[in-house]
Protein backbone atom coordinates (compact mmCIF):
# COMPACT_ATOMS: atom_id res chain seq x y z
CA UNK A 1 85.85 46.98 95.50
CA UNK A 2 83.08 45.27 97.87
CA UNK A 3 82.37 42.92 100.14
CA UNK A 4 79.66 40.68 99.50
CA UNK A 5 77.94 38.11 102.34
CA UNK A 6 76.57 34.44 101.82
CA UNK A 7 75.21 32.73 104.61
CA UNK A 8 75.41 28.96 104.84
CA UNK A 9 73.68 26.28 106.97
CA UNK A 10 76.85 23.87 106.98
CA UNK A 11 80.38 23.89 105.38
CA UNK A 12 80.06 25.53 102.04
CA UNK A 13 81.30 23.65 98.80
CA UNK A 14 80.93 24.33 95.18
CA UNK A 15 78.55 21.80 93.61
CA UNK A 16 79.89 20.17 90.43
CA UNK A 17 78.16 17.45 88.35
CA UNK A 18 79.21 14.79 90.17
CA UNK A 19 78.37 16.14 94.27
CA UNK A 20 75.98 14.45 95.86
CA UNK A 21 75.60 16.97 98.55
CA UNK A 22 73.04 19.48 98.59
CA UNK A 23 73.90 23.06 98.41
CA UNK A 24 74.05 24.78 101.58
CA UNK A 25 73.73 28.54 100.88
CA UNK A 26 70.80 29.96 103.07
CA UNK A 27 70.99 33.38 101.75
CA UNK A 28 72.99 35.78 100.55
CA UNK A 29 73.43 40.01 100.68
CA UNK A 30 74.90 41.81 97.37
CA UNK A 31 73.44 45.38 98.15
CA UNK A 32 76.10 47.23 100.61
CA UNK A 33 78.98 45.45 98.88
CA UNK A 34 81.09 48.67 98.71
CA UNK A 35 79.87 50.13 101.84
CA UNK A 36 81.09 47.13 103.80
CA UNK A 37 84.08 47.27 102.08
CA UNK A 38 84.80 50.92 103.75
CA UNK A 39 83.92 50.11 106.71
CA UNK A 40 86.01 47.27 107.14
CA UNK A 41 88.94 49.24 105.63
CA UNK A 42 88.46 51.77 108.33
CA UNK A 43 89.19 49.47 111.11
CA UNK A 44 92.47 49.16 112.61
CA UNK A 45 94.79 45.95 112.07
CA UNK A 46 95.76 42.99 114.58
CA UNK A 47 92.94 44.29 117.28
CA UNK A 48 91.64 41.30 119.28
CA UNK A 49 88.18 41.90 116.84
CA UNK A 50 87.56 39.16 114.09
CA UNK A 51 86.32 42.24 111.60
CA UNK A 52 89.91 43.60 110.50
CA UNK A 53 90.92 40.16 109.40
CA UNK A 54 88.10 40.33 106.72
CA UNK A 55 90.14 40.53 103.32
CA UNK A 56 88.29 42.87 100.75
CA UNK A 57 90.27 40.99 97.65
CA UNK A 58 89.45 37.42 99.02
CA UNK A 59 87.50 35.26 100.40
CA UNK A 60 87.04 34.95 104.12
CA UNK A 61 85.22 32.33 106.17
CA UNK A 62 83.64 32.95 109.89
CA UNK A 63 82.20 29.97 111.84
CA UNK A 64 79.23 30.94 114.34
CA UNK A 65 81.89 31.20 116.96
CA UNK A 66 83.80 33.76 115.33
CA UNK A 67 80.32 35.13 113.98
CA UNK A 68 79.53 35.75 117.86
CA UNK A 69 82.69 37.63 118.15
CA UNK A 70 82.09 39.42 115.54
CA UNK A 71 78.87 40.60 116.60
CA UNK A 72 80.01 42.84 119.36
CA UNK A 73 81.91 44.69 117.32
CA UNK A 74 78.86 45.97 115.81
CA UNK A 75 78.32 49.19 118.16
CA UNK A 76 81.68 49.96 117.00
CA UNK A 77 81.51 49.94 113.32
CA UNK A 78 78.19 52.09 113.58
CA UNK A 79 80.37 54.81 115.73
CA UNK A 80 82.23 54.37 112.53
CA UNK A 81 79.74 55.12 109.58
CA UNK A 82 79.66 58.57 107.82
CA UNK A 83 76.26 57.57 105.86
CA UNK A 84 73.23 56.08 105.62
CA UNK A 85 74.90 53.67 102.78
CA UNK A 86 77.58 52.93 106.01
CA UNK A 87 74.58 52.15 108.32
CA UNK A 88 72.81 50.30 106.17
CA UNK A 89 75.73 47.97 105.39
CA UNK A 90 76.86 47.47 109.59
CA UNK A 91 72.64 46.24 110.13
CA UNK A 92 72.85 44.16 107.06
CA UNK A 93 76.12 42.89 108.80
CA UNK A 94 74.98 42.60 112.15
CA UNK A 95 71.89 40.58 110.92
CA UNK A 96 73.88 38.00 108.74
CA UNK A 97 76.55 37.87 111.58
CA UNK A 98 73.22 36.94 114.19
CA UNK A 99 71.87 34.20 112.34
CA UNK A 100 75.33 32.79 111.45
CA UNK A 101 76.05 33.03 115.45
CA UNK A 102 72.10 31.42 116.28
CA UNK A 103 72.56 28.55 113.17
CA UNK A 104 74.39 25.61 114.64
CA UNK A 105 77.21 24.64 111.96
CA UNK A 106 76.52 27.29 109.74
CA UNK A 107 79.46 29.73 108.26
CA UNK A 108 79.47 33.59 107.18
CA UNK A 109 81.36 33.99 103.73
CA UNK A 110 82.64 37.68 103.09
CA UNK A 111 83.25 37.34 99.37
CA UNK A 112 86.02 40.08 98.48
CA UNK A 113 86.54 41.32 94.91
């Protein structure tokens, strides 16, 4: 199981041969997939944070509002890590989670196994 991140500069679609709009996928983050994953599992449910309600077996969307949100839960999730593969994952979160918060329009995907 993991938890992969793709960063877009407007609403993301899935180009097909006949979409005329350009893709918008800025960048995306497959290294801490599993890490993330364990993280997120470790937080507790139906907190007022936006991180719980990231599904590890789906797909789930943040807006840069919700990506601003998210972002102060950051110093929380580090309290959280037992390893450097933990830590690594909450920066490479935190980062993706900043520029999705500083990108007008743009969306976060967590892409769940």
């Amino acid at each position: 199981m993991g938890i992969d991140l793709q960063l877009h500069d407007g609403r993301p679609h899935w180009p097909s041969r006949r979409s005329k709009r350009k893709p918008t996928l800025i960048r995306q983050s497959f290294e801490h997939g599993e890490a993330l994953a364990e993280l997120i599992a470790k937080l507790p449910a139906n907190t007022s944070g936006k991180l719980w309600m990231v599904d590890p077996y789906n797909d789930t969307t943040f807006n840069e509002q919700a990506a601003e949100a998210a972002l102060r839960e950051i110093p929380d999730l580090l309290d959280r890590c037992t390893d450097d593969a933990q830590v690594e994952a909450a920066e490479d979160l935190a980062a993706y989670l900043k520029d999705c918060a500083t990108t007008p329009g743009s969306y976060l995907i967590f892409i769940g196994d």
